[in-house]
N, C-alpha and C. Protein backbone atom coordinates (compact mmCIF):
# COMPACT_ATOMS: atom_id res chain seq x y z
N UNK A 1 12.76 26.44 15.19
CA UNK A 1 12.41 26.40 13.79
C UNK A 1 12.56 27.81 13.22
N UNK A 2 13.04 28.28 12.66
CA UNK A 2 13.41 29.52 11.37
C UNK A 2 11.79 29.96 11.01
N UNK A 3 11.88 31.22 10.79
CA UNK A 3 10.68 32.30 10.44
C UNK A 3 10.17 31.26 9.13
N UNK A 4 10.79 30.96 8.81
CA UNK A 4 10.60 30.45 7.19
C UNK A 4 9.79 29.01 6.87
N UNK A 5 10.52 28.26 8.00
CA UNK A 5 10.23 26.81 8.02
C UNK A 5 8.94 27.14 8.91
N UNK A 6 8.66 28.11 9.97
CA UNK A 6 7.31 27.72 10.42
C UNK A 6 6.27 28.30 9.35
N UNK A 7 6.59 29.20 8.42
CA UNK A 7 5.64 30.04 7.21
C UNK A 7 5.26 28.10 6.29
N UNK A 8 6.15 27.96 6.34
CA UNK A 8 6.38 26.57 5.31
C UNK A 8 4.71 26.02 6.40
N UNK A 9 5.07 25.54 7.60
CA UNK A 9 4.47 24.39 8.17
C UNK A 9 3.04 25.05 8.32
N UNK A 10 2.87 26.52 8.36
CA UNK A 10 1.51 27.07 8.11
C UNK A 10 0.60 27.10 7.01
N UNK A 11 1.59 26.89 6.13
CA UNK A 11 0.61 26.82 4.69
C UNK A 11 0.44 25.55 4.25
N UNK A 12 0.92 24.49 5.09
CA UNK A 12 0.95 22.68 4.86
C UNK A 12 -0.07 22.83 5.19
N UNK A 13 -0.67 23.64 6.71
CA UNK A 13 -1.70 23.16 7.38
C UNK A 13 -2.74 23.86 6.69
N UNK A 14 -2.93 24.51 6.38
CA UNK A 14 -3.69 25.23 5.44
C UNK A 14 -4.10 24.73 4.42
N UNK A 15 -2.99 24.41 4.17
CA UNK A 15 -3.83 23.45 2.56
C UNK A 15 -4.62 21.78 3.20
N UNK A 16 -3.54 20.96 4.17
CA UNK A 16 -4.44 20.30 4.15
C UNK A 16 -5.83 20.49 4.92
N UNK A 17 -6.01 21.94 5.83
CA UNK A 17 -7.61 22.33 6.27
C UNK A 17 -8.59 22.40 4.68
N UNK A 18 -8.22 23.41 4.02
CA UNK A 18 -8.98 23.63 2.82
C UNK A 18 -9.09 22.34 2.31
N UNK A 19 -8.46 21.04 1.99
CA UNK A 19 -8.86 19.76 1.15
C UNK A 19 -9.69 18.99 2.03
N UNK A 20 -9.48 18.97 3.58
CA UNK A 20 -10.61 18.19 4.42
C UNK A 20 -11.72 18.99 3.99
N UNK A 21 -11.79 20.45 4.20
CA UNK A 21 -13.40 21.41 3.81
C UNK A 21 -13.58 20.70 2.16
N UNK A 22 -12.71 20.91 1.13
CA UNK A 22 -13.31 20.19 -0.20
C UNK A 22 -13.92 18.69 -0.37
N UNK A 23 -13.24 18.02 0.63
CA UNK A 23 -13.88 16.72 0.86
C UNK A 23 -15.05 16.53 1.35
N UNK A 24 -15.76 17.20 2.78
CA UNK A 24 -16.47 17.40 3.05
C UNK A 24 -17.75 18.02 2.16
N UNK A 25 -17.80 18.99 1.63
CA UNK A 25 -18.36 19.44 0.77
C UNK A 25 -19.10 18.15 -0.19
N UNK A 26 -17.50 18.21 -0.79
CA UNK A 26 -18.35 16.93 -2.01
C UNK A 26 -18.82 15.81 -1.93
N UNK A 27 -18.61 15.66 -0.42
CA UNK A 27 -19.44 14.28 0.45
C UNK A 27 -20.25 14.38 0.84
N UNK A 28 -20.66 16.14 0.90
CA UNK A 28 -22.28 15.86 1.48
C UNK A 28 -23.10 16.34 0.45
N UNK A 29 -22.66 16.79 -0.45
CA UNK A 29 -23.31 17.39 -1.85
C UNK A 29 -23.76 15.96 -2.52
N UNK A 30 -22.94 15.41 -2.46
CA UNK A 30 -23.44 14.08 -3.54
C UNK A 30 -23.93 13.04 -2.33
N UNK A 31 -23.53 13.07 -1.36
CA UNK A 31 -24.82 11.66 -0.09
C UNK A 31 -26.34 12.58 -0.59
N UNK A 32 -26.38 13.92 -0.08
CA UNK A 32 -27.54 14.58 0.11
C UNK A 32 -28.48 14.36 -1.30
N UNK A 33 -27.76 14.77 -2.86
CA UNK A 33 -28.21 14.27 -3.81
C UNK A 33 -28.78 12.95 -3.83
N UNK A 34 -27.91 11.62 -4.05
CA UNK A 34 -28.51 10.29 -3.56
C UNK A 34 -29.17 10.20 -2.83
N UNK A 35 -29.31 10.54 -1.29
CA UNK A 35 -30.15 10.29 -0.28
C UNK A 35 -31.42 10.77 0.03
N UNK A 36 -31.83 12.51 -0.03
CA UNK A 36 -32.45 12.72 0.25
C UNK A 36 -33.43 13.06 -0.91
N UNK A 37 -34.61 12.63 -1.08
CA UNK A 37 -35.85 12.94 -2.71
C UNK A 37 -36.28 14.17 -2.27
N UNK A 38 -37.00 14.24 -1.07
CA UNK A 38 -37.81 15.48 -0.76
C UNK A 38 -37.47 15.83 0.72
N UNK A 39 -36.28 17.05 0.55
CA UNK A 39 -36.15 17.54 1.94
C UNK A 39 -37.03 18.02 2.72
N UNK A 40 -37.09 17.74 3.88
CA UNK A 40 -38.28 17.92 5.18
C UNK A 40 -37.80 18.38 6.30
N UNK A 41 -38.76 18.75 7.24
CA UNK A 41 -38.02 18.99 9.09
C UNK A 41 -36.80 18.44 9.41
N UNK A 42 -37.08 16.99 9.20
CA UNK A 42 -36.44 16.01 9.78
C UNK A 42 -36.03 14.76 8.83
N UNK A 43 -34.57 14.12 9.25
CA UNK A 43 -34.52 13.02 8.25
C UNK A 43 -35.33 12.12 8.68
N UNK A 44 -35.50 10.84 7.55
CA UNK A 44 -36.49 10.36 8.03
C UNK A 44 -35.35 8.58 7.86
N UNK A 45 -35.93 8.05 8.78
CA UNK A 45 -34.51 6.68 9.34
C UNK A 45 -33.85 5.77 7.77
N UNK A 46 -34.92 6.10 6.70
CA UNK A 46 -34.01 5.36 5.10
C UNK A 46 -33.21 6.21 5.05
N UNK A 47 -33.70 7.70 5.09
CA UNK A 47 -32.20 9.15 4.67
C UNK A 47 -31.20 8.77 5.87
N UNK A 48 -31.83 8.71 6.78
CA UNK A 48 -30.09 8.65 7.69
C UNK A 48 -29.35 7.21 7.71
N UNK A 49 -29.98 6.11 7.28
CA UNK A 49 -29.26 5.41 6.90
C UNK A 49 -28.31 5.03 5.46
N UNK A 50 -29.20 6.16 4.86
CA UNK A 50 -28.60 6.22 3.38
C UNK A 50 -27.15 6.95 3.42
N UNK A 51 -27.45 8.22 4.34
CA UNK A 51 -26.70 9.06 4.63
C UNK A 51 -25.41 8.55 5.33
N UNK A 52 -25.61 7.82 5.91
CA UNK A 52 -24.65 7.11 7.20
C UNK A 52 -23.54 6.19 5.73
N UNK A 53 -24.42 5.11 5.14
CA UNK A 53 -23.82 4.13 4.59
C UNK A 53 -22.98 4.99 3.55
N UNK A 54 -24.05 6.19 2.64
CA UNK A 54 -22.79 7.22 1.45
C UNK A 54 -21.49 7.40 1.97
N UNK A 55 -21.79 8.02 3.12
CA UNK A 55 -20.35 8.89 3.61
C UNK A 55 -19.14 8.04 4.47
N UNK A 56 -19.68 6.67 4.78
CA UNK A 56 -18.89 5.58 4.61
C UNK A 56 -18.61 5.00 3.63
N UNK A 57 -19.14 4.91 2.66
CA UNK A 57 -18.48 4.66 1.04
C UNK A 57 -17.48 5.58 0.69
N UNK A 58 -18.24 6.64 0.69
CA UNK A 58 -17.45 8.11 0.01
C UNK A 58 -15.77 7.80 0.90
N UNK A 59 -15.79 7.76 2.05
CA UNK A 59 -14.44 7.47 2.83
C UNK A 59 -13.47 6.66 2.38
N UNK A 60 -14.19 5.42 2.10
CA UNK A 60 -13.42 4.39 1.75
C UNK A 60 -12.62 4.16 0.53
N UNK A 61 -13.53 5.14 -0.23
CA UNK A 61 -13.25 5.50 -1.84
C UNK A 61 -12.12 6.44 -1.43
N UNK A 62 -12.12 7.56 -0.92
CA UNK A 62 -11.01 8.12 -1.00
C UNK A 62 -9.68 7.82 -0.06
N UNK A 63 -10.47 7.04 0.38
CA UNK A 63 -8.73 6.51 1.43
C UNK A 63 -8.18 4.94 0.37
N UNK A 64 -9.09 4.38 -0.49
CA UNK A 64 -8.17 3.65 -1.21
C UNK A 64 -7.55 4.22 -2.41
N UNK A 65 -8.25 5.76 -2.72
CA UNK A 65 -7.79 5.99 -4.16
C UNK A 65 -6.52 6.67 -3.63
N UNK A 66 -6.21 7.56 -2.00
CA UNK A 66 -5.18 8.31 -1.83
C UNK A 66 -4.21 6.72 -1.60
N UNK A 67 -4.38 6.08 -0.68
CA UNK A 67 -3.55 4.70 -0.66
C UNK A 67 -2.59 4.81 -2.16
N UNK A 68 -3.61 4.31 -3.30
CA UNK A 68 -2.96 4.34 -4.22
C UNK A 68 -1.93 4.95 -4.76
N UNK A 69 -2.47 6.35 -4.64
CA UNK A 69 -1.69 7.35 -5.26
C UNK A 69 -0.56 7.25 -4.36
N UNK A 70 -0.35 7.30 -3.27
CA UNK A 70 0.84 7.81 -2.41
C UNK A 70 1.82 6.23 -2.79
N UNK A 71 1.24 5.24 -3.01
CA UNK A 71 2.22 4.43 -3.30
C UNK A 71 2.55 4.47 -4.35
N UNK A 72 2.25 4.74 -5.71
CA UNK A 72 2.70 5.06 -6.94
C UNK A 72 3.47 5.97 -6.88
N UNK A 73 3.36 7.15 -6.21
CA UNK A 73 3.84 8.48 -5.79
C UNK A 73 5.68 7.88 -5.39
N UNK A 74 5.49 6.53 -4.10
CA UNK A 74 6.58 6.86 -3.92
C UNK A 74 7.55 5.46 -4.39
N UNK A 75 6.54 4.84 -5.40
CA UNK A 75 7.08 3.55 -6.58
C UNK A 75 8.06 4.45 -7.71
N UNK A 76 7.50 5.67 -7.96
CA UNK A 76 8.45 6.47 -8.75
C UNK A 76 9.63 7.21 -8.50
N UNK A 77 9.34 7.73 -7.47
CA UNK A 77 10.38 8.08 -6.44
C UNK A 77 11.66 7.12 -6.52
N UNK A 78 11.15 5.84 -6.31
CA UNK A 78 12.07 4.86 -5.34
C UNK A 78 13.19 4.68 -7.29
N UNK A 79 12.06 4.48 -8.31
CA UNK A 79 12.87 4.28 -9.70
C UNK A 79 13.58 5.28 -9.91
N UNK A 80 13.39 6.75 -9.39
CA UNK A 80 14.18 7.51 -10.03
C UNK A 80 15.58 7.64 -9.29
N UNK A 81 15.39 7.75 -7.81
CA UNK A 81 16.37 7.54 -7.03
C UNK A 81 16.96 6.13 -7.52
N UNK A 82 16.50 5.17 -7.90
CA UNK A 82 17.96 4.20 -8.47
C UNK A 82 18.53 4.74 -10.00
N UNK A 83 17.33 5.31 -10.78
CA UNK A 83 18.27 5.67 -12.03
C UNK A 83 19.44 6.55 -11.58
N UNK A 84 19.24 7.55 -11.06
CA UNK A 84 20.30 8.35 -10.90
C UNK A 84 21.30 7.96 -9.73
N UNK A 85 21.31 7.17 -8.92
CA UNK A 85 22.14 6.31 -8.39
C UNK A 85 23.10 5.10 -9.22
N UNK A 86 22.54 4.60 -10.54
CA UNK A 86 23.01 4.14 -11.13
C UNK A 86 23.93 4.70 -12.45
N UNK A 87 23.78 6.20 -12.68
CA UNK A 87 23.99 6.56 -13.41
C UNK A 87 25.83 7.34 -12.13
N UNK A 88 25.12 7.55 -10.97
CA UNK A 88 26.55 8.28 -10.73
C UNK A 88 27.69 6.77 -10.12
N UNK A 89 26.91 5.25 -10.47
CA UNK A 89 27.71 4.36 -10.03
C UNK A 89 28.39 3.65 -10.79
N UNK A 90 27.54 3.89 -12.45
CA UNK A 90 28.44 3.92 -13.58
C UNK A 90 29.06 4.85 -14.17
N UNK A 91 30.25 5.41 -14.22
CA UNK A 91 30.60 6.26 -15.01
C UNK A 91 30.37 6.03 -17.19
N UNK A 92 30.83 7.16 -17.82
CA UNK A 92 30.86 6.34 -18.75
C UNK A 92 32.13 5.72 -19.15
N UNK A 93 32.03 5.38 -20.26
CA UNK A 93 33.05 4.64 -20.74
C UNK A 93 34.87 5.51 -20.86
N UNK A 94 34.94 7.51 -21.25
CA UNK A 94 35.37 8.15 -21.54
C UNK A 94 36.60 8.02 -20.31
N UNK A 95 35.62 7.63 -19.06
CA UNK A 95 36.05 8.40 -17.81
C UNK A 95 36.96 6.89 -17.58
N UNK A 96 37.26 5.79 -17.81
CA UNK A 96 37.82 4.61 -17.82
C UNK A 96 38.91 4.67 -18.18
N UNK A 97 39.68 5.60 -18.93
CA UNK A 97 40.57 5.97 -19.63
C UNK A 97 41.90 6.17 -18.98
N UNK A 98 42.67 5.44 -18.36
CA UNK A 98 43.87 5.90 -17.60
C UNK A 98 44.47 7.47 -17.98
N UNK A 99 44.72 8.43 -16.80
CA UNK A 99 45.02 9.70 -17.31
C UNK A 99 46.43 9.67 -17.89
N UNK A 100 47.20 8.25 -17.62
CA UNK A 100 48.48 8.75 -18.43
C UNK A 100 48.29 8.03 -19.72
N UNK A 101 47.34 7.65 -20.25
CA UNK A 101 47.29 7.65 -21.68
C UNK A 101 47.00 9.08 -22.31
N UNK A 102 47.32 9.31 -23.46
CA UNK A 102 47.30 10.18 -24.23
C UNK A 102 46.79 10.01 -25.37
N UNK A 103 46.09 10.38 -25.93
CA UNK A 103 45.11 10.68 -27.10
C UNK A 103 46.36 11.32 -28.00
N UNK A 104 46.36 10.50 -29.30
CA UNK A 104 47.58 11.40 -30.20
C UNK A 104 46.52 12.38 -31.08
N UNK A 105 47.00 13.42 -31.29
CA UNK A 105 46.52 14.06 -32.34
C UNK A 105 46.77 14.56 -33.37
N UNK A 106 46.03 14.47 -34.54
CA UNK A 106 45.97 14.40 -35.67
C UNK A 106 45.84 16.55 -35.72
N UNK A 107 46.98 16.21 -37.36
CA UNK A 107 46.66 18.12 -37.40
C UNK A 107 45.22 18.24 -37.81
N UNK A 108 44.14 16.99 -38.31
CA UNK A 108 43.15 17.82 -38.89
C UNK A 108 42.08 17.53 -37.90
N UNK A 109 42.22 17.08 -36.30
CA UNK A 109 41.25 17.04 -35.48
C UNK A 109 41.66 17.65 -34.76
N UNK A 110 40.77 18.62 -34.35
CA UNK A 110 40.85 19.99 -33.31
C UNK A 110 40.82 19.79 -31.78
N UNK A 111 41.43 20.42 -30.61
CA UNK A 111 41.43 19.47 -29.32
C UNK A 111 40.27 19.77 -28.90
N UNK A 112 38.68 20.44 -29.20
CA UNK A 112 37.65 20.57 -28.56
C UNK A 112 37.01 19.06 -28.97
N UNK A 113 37.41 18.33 -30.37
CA UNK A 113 36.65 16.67 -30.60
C UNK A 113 37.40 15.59 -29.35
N UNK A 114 38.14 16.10 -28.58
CA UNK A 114 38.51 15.27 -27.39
C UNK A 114 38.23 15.65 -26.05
N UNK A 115 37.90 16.78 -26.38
CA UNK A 115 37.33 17.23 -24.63
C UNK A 115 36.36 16.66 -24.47
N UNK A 116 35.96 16.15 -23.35
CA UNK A 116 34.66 15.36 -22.91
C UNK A 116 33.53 16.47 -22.87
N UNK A 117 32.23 15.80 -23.58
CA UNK A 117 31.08 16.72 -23.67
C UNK A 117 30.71 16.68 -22.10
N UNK A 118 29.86 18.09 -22.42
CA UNK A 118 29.24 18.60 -20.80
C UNK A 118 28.48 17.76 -20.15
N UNK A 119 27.82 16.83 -20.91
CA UNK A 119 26.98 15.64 -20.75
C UNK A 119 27.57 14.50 -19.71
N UNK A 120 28.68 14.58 -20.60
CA UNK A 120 29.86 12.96 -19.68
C UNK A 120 30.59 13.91 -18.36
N UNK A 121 30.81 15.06 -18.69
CA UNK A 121 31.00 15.59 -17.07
C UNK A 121 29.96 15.59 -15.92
N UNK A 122 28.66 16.31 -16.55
CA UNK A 122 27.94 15.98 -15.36
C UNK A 122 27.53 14.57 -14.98
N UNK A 123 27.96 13.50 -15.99
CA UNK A 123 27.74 12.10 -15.38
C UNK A 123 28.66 11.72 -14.14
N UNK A 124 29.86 12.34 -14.76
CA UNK A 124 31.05 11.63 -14.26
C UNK A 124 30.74 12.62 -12.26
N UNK A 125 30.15 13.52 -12.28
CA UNK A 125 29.74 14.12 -11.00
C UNK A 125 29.25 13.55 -10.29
């Protein structure tokens, strides 16, 4: 693997360490809020069951909301990869044009109103 690509795969892991620590955090910030009224020595068996059942909610919540996202994520993906698959499988209409036809021209139209715009070239790419 290249100096570069392992810098790449160090800062993947990095980020996803720091979002498990943000998850964590805000899973025990808000169970502990809900769960516990008056912190003590010790939990007492409603807090640790409160505690137990939050942070199995809290889980479930975020593994169906990431579910979601990653499939929308790659529902758009999948549309854009056909637009532009469809766009380089249609040409336009300009590019249909047999090259031994010839466009006659007129003295009062200039040959830049027949050059194909930059637009229909990068289609035709």
């Amino acid at each position: 693997m290249a100096p570069n690509q392992h810098d790449l795969e160090r800062i993947r892991q990095q980020i996803v360490l720091a979002n498990i620590q943000e998850l964590i955090q805000k899973m025990t910030r808000r169970c502990f809020d809900v769960c516990i009224a008056m912190p003590g020595l010790e939990l007492r068996s409603t807090e640790h069951d409160c505690l137990a059942n939050c942070m199995d909610r809290f889980m479930d919540s975020v593994q169906v909301v990431s579910c979601q996202y990653f499939r929308r994520r790659r529902r758009h993906q999948q549309i854009r990869l056909a637009r532009s698959s469809a766009s380089i499988a249609s040409p336009p209409a300009t590019a249909s044009i047999p090259k031994s036809t010839s466009i006659p021209k007129s003295p009062a139209t200039s040959a830049s109103e027949h050059a194909p715009s930059a637009s229909n070239e990068e289609k035709v790419k």
